[in-house]
Protein backbone atom coordinates (compact mmCIF):
# COMPACT_ATOMS: atom_id res chain seq x y z
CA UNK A 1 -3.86 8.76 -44.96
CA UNK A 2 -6.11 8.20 -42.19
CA UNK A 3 -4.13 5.23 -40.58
CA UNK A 4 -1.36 7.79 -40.52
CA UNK A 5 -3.46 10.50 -38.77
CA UNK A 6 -4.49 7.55 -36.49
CA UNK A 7 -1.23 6.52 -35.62
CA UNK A 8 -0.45 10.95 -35.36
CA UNK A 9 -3.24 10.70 -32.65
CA UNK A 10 -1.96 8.64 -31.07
CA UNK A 11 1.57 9.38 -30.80
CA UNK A 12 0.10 13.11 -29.48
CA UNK A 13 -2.04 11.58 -27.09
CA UNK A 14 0.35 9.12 -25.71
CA UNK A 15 3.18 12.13 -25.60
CA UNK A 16 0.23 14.46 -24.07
CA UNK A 17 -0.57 11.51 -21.08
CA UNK A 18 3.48 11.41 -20.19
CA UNK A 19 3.30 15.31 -20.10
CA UNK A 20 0.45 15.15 -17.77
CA UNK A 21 1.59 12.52 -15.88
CA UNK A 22 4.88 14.05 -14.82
CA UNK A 23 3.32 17.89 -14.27
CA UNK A 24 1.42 15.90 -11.77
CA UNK A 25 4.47 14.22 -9.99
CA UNK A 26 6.45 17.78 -10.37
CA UNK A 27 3.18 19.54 -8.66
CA UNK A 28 3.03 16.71 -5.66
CA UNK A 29 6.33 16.66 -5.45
CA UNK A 30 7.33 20.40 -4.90
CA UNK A 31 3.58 20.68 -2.68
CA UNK A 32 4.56 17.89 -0.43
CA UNK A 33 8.28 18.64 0.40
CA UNK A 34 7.26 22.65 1.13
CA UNK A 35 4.21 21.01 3.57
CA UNK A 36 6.75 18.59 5.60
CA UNK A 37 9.12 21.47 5.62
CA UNK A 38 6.56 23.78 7.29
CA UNK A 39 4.72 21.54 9.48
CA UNK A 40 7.86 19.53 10.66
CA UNK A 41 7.82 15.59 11.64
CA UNK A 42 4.96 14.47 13.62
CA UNK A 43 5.70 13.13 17.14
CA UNK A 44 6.08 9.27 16.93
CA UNK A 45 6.39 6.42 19.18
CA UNK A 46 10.37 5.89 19.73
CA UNK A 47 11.70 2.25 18.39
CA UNK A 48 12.19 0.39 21.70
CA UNK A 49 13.51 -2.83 19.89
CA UNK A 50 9.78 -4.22 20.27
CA UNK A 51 7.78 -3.79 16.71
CA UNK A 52 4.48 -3.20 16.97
CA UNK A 53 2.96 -2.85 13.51
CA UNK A 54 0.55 -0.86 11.65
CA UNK A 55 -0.66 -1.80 8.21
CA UNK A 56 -1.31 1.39 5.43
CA UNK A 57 -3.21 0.41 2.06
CA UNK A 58 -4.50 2.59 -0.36
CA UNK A 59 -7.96 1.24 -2.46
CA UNK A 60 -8.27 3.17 -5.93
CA UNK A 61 -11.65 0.86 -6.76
CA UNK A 62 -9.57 -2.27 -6.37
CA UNK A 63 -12.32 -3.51 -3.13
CA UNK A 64 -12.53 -7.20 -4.33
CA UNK A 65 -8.52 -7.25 -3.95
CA UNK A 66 -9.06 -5.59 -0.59
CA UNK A 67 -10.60 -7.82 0.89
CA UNK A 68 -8.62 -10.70 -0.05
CA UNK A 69 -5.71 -9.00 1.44
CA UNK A 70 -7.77 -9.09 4.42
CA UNK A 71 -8.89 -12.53 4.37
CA UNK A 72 -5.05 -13.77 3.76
CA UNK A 73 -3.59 -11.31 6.65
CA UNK A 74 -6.20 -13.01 8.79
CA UNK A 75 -4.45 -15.91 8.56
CA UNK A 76 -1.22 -14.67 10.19
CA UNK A 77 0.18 -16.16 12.86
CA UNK A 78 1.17 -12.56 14.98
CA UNK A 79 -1.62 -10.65 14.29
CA UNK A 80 -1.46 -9.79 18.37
CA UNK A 81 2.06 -7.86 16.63
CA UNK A 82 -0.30 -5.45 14.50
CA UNK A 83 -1.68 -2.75 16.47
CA UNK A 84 -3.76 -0.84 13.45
CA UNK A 85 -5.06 -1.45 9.85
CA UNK A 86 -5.73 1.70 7.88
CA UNK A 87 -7.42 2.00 4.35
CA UNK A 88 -7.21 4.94 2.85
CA UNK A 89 -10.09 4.69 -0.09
CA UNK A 90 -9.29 7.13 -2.95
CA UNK A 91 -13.01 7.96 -3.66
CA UNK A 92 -13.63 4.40 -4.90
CA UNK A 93 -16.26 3.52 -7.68
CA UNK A 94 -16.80 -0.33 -7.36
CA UNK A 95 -19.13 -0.46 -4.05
CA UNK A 96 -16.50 0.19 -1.56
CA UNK A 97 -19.07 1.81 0.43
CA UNK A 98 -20.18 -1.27 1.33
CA UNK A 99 -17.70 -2.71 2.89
CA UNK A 100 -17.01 0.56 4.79
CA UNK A 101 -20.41 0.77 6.31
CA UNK A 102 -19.87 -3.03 7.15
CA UNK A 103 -16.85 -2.65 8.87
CA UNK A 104 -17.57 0.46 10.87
CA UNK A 105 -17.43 -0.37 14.52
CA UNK A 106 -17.43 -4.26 14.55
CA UNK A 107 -13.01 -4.47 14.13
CA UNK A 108 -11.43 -1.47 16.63
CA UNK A 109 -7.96 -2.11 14.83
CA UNK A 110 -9.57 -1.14 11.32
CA UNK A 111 -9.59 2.54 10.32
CA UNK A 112 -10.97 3.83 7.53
CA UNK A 113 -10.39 6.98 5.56
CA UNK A 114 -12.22 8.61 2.46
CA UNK A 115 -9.81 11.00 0.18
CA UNK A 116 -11.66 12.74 -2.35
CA UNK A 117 -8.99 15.13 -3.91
CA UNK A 118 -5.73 14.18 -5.69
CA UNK A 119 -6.01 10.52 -6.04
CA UNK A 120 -2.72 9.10 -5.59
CA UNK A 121 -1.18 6.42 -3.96
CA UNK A 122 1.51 8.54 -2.25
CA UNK A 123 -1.32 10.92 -1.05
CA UNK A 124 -2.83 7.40 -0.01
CA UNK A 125 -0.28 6.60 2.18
CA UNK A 126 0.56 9.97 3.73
CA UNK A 127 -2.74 9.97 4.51
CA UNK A 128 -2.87 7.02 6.18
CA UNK A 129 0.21 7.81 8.06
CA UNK A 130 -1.36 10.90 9.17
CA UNK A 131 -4.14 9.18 10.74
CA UNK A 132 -2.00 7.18 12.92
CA UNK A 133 -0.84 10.28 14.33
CA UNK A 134 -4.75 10.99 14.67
CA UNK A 135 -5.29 7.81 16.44
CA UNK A 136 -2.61 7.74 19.00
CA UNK A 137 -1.27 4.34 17.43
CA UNK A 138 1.80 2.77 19.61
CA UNK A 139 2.83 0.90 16.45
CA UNK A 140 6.46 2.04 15.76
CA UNK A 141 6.64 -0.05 12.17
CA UNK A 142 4.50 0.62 8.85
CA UNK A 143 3.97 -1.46 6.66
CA UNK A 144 2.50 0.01 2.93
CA UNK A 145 0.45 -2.73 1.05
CA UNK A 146 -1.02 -2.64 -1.79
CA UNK A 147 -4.61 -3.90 -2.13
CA UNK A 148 -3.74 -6.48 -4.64
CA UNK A 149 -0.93 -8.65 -2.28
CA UNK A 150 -2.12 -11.53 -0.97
CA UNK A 151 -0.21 -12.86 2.38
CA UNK A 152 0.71 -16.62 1.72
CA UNK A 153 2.97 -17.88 4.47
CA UNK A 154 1.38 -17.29 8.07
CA UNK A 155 4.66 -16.26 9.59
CA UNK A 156 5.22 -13.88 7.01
CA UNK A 157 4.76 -10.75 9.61
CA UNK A 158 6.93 -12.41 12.19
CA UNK A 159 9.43 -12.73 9.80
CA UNK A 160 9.08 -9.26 8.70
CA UNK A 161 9.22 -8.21 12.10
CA UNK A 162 12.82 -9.80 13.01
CA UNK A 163 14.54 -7.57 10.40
CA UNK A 164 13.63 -5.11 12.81
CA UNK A 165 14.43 -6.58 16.19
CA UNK A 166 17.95 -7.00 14.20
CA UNK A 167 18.21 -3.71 13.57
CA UNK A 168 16.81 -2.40 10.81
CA UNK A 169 14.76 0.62 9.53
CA UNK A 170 13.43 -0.80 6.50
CA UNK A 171 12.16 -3.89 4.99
CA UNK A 172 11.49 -5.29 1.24
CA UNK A 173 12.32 -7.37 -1.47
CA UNK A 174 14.99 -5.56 -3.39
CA UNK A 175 15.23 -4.62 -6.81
CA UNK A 176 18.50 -4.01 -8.36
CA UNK A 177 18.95 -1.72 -12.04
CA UNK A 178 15.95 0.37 -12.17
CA UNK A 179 17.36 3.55 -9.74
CA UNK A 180 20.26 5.09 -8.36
CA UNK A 181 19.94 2.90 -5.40
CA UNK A 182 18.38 -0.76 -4.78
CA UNK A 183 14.26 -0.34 -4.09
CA UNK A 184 12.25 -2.26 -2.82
CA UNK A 185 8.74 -2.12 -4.54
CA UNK A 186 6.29 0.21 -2.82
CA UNK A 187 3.96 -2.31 -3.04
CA UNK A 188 5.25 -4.16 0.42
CA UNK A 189 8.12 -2.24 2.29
CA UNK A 190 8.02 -1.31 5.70
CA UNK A 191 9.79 1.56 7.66
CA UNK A 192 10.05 2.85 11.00
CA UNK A 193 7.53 5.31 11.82
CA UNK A 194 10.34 7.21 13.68
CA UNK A 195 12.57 7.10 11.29
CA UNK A 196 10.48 8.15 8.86
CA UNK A 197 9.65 11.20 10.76
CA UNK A 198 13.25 12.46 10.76
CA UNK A 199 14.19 15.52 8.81
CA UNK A 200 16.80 14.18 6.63
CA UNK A 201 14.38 11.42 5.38
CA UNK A 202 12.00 12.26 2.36
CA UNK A 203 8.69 11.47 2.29
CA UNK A 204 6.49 9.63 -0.22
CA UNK A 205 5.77 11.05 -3.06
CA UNK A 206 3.86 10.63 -6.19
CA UNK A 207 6.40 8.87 -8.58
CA UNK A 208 6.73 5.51 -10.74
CA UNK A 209 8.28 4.22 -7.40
CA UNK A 210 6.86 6.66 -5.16
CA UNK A 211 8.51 5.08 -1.34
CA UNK A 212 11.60 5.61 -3.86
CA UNK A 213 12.47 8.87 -2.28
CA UNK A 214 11.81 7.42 1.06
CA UNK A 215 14.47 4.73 0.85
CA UNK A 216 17.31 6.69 -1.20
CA UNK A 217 17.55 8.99 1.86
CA UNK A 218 16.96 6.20 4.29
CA UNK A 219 20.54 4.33 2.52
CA UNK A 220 22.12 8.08 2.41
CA UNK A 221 21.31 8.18 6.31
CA UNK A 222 24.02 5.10 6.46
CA UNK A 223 20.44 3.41 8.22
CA UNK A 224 20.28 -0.47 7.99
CA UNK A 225 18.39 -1.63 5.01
CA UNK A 226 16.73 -5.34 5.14
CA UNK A 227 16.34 -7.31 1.96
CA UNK A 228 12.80 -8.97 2.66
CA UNK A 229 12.04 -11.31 -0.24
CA UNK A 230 8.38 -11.44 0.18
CA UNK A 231 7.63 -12.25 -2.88
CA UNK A 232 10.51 -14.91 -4.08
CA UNK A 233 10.45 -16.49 -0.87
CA UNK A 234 6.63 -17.26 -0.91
CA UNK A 235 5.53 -14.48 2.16
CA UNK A 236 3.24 -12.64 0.08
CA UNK A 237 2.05 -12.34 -3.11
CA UNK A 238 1.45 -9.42 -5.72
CA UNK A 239 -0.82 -9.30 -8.17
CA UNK A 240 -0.12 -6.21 -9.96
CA UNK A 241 -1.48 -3.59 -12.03
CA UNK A 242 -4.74 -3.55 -10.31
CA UNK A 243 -4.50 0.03 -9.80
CA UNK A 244 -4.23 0.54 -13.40
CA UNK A 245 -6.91 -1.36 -14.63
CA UNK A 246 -9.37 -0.30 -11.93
CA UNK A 247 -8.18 3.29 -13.67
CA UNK A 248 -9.15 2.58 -17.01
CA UNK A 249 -12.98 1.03 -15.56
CA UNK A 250 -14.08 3.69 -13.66
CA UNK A 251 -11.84 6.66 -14.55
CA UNK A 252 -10.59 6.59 -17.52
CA UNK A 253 -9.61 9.98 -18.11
CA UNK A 254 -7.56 10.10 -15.52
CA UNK A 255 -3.92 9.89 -16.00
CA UNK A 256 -3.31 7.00 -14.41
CA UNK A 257 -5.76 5.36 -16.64
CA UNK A 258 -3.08 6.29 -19.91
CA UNK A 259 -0.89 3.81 -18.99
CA UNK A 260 -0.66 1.31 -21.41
CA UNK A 261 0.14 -1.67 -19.50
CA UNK A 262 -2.63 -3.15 -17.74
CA UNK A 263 -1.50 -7.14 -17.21
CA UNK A 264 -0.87 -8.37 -13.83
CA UNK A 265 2.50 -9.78 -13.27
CA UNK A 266 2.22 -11.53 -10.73
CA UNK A 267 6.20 -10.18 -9.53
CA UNK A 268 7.82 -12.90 -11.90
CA UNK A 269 7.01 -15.88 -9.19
CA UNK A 270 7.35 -18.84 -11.03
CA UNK A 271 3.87 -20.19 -10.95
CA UNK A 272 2.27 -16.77 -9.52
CA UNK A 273 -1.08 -16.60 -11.49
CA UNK A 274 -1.98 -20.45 -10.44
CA UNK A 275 -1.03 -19.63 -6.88
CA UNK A 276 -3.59 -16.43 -6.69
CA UNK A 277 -5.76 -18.02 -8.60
CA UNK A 278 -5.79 -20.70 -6.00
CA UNK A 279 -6.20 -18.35 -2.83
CA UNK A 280 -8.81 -16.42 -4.63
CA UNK A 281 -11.24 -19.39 -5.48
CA UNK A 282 -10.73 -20.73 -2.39
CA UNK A 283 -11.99 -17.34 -0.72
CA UNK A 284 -14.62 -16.53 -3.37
CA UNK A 285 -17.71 -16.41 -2.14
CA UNK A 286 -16.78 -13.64 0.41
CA UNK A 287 -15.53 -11.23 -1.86
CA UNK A 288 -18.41 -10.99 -4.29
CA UNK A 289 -20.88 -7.73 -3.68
CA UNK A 290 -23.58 -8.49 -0.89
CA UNK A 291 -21.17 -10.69 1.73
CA UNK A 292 -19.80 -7.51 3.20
CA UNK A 293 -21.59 -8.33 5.94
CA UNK A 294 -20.23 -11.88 6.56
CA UNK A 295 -17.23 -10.85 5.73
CA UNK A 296 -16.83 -8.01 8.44
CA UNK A 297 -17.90 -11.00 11.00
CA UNK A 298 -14.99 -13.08 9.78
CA UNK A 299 -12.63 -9.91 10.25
CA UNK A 300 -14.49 -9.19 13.68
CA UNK A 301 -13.88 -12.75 14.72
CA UNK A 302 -9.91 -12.62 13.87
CA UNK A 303 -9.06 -8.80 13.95
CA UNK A 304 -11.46 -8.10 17.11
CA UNK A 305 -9.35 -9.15 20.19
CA UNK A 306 -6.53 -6.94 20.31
CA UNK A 307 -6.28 -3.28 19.45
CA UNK A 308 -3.76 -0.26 20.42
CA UNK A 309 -6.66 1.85 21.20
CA UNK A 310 -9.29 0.25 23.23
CA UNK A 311 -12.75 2.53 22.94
CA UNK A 312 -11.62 3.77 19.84
């Protein structure tokens, strides 16, 4: 009798977390399409055939993934091609603050923002478009990254960049089956900031695929879509499901905390988990709590030469 009111429990509370789950994607959903529709696009740099481009990541208490990301992107070999780096912390748990206070001032093309309310990664990103509008950026690509991608090949934003000098308005390794349409995962797909401001193109919103949206109208538009195999072509890496298990560490009763699956999967990339492993030993001793400070030097060093907004 009691397994069976155990597995009733369950089955209530697992049924209860989907219902929540989805009231919260209905409310984002209707509050963010009536806010776009009111305010109208925000003025953006036109698309001269030159990308310039501004990186958008979201940290939901995922800072030791951070600043790998950063480390890797340092590595790049057109970093004078990205104007801005924004990262929008969603009221982090896990000592973000830290490397905030660190980076403050020392790297003019890093922006940070602190969300405190509705802590999603759609409201992450809006956000951080939003603040390029704040800023004055001239970058006229975004690219959303998630916290726990690690860049891999150092031409892996020229590369990204020549979809768009051929023409197109979006970028990202393509999956095929799960949607209406072809998506690429939010978790590296880039857009034109213009484009993205027209009227006929959705925004983000929160969702299981939450650019989803975003690209459906984008292919509707008849705009050219770029299949950018970041992932399967060794660019980039994704960890995955960093976001979740942050979740269930430092807020576990939120929502996003009730989902069950927690492994990374590393995108399916043959040999994935060995090849962050790698990358993350080898940068190690600058992620761990109390090397903020050396590690802001290393980003000042790399990240401090070039900004779109000098005196910022």
């Amino acid at each position: 009798m009691s397994v069976n009111r155990f597995t009733w429990h369950r089955h209530l509370r697992h049924r209860f977390d989907q219902v929540r789950r989805r009231l919260e994607e209905l409310a984002d959903q209707s509050a963010t399409l009536l806010f776009r529709w009111l305010r109208g696009p925000y003025p953006t740099p036109p698309f001269d055939g030159q990308p310039r481009l501004a990186i958008v990541t979201v940290n939901y208490s995922t800072t030791r993934w951070l600043k790998l990301m950063l480390l890797t992107l340092t590595g790049q070999d057109a970093l004078d091609r990205v104007t801005d780096i924004v990262i929008v912390d969603n009221d982090s748990r896990d000592g973000a603050a830290a490397l905030r206070q660190a980076l403050h001032g020392r790297v003019p093309r890093i922006h940070w923002v602190s969300n405190r309310h509705f802590l999603t990664h759609a409201r992450g990103i809006r956000l951080g478009l939003s603040a390029l509008h704040r800023l004055g950026s001239q970058a006229n690509v975004v690219l959303a990254v998630d916290t726990d991608v690690i860049f891999l090949r150092p031409d892996a934003i020229r590369a990204l960049l020549a979809r768009f000098e051929d023409g197109a308005a979006l970028a990202g390794e393509m999956r095929h089956g799960l949607y209406e349409v072809p998506e690429a995962q939010a978790s590296f797909v880039a857009f034109r900031r213009d484009v993205y401001a027209r009227r006929d193109i959705m925004p983000w919103v929160n969702h299981g695929a939450p650019s989803y949206w975003m690209q459906k109208s984008i292919r509707r538009a008849k705009l050219p879509v770029a299949d950018f195999r970041s992932n399967q072509d060794g660019y980039a890496l994704h960890r995955g499901r960093a976001g979740v298990m942050a979740a269930s560490r430092f807020r576990p009763r939120s929502s996003y905390a009730s989902i069950s699956n927690h492994d990374p999967h590393f995108m399916g990339v043959p040999g994935g988990e060995s090849t962050w492993q790698a990358v993350e030993n080898a940068w190690g001793p600058w992620l761990e709590p109390g090397a903020e400070s050396a590690l802001a030097d290393r980003l000042a060093g790399q990240l401090g030469s070039t900004s779109s907004n000098p005196g910022a």
